[in-house]
Protein backbone atom coordinates (compact mmCIF):
# COMPACT_ATOMS: atom_id res chain seq x y z
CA UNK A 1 8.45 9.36 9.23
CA UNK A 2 9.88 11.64 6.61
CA UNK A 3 7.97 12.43 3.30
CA UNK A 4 10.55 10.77 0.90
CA UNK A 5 10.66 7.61 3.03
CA UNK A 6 6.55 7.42 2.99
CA UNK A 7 6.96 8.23 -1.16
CA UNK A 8 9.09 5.74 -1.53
CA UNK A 9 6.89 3.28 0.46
CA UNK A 10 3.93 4.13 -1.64
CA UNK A 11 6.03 3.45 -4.89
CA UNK A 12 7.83 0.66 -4.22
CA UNK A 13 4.39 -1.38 -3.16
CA UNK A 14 2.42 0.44 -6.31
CA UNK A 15 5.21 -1.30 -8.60
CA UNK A 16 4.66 -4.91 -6.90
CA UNK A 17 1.27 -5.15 -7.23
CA UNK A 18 1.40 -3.65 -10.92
CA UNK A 19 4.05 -6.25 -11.86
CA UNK A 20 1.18 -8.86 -10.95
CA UNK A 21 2.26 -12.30 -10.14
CA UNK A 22 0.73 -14.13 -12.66
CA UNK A 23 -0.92 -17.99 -11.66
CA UNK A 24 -4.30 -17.05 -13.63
CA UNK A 25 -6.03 -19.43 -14.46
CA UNK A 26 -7.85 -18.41 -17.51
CA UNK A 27 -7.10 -19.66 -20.69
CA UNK A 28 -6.82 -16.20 -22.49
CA UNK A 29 -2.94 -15.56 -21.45
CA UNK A 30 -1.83 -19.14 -22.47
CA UNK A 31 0.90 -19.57 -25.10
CA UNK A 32 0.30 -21.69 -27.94
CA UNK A 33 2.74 -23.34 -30.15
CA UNK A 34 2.52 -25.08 -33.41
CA UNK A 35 3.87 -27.73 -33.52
CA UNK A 36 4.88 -29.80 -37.26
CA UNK A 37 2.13 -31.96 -38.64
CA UNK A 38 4.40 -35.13 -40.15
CA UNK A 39 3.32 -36.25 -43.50
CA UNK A 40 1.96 -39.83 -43.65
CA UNK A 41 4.53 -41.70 -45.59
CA UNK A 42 7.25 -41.24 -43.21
CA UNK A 43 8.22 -44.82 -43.77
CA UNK A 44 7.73 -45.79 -39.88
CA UNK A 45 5.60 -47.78 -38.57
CA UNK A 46 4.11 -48.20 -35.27
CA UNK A 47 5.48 -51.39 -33.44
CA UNK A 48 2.46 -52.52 -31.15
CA UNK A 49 2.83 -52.51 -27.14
CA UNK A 50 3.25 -56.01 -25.41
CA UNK A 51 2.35 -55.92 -21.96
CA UNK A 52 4.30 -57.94 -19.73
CA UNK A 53 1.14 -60.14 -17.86
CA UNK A 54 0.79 -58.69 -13.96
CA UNK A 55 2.35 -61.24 -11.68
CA UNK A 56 1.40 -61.07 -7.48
CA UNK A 57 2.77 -62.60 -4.48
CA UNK A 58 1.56 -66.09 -4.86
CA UNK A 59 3.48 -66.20 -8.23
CA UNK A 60 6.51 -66.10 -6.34
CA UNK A 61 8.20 -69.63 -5.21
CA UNK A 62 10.82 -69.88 -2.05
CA UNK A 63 12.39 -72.21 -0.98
CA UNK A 64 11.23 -73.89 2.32
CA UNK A 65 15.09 -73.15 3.96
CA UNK A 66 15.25 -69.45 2.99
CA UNK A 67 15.81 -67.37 5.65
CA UNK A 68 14.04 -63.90 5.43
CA UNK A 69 15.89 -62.47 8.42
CA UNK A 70 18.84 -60.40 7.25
CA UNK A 71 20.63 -60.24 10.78
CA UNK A 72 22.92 -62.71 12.86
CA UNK A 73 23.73 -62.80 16.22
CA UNK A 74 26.80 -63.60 17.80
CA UNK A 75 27.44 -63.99 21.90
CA UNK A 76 31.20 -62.68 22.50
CA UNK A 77 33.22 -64.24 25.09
CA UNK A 78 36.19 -61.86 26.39
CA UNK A 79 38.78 -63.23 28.98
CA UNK A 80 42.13 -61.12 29.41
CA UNK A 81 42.54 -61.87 32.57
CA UNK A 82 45.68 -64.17 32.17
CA UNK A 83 47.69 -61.18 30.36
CA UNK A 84 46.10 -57.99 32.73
CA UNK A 85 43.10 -57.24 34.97
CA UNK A 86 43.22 -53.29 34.65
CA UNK A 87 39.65 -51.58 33.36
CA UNK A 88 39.33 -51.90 29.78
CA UNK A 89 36.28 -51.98 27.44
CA UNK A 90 35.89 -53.70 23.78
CA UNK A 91 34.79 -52.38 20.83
CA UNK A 92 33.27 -54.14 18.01
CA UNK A 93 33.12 -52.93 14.04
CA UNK A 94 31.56 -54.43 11.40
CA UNK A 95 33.82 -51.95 8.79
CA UNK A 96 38.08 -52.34 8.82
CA UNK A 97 40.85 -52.29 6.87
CA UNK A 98 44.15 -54.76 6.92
CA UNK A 99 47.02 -52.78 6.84
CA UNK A 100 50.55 -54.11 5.41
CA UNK A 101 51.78 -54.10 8.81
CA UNK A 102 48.81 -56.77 10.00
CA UNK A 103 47.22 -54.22 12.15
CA UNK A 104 43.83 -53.11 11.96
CA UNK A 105 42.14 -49.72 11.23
CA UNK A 106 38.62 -49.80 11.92
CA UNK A 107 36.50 -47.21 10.57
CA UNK A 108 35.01 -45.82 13.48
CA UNK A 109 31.65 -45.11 11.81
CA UNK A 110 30.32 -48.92 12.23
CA UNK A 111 31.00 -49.46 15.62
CA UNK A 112 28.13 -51.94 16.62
CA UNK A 113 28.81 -52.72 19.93
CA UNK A 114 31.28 -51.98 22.98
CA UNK A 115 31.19 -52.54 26.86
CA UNK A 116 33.28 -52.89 29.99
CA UNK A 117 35.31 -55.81 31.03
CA UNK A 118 35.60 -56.60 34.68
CA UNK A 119 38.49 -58.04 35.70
CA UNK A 120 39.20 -58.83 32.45
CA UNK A 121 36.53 -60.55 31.99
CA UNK A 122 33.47 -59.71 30.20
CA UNK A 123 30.82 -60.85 27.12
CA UNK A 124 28.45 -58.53 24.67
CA UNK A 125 25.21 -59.94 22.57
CA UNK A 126 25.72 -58.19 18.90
CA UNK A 127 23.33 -58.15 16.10
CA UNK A 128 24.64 -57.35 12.70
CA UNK A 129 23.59 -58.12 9.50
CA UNK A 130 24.71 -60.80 7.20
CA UNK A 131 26.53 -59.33 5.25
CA UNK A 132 29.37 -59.06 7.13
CA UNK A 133 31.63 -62.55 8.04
CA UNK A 134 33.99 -60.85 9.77
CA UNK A 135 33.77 -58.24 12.64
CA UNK A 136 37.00 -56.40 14.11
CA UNK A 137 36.97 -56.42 18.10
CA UNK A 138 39.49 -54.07 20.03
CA UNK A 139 40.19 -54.22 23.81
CA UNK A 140 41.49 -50.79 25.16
CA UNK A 141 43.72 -50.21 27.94
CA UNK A 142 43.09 -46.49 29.86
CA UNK A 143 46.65 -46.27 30.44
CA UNK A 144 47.06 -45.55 26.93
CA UNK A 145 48.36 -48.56 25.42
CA UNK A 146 48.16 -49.59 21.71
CA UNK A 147 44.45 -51.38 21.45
CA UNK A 148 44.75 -55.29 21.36
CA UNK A 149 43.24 -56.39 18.30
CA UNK A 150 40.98 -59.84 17.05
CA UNK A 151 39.01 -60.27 13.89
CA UNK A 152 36.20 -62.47 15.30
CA UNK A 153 33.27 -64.32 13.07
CA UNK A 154 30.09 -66.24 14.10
CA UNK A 155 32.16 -69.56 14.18
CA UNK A 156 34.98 -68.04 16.28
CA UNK A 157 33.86 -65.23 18.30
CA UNK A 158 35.74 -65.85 21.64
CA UNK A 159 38.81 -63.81 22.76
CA UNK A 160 40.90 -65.60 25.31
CA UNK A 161 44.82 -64.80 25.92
């Protein structure tokens, strides 16, 4: 190692630990500020707290039917078979859109469920939450047909053609 690289070295730590780091803790470095006594006849005056009183679980009433389960289930029922019998699978989302057209465009972030069909034939368990009353199911084709689409619900959640 050369002399001006070991010099500089030497230096360049010399000047860190002289620029300390400060994080004392003594009291001695502390900055104070004054800060402007207000005279007594402002003219305010001091409105008094109220405390709203504590309340805890057994203050709360429910109603005997109130469901605290924020999910649904829903058993769907695919049959295709009377229009084609070629592999396909379904996919079910809980987030579309209707365009003018009255085709579907799902948005293929809340996909909750897909599977295979056999034969055409097939059925998936889902379990969404509540929120949602309607759910968009599509059937695709691997020949590369246009997806077959059904909005389905809890009531009506059976796709038959």
């Amino acid at each position: 190692m050369n002399t001006f690289t070991k010099t500089t070295s030497i230096l360049a730590v010399l000047m860190l630990t002289a620029c300390g780091g400060g994080g004392s803790d003594s009291s001695s470095g502390a900055a104070h500020v004054d800060e402007p006594v207000a005279s007594g006849d402002s003219g305010v005056t001091e409105e008094a707290s109220v405390q709203a009183p504590l309340r805890s679980m057994q203050d709360l009433s429910v109603p005997d039917d109130f469901d605290y389960n924020p999910t649904q289930s829903v058993e769907v029922l695919v049959d295709i078979s009377g229009i084609s019998t070629q592999r396909a699978y379904i996919s079910v989302y809980s987030e579309f859109q209707e365009s003018v057209d009255g085709t579907f465009t799902p948005d293929y972030a809340y996909r909750i469920a897909n599977g295979a069909l056999d034969s055409g034939k097939g059925e998936i368990n889902i379990t969404y939450a509540q929120e949602y009353t309607s759910l968009l199911a599509e059937i695709w084709f691997y020949d590369g047909t246009e997806p077959m689409q059904r909005v389905i619900s809890r009531e009506n959640s059976e796709i038959n053609y």
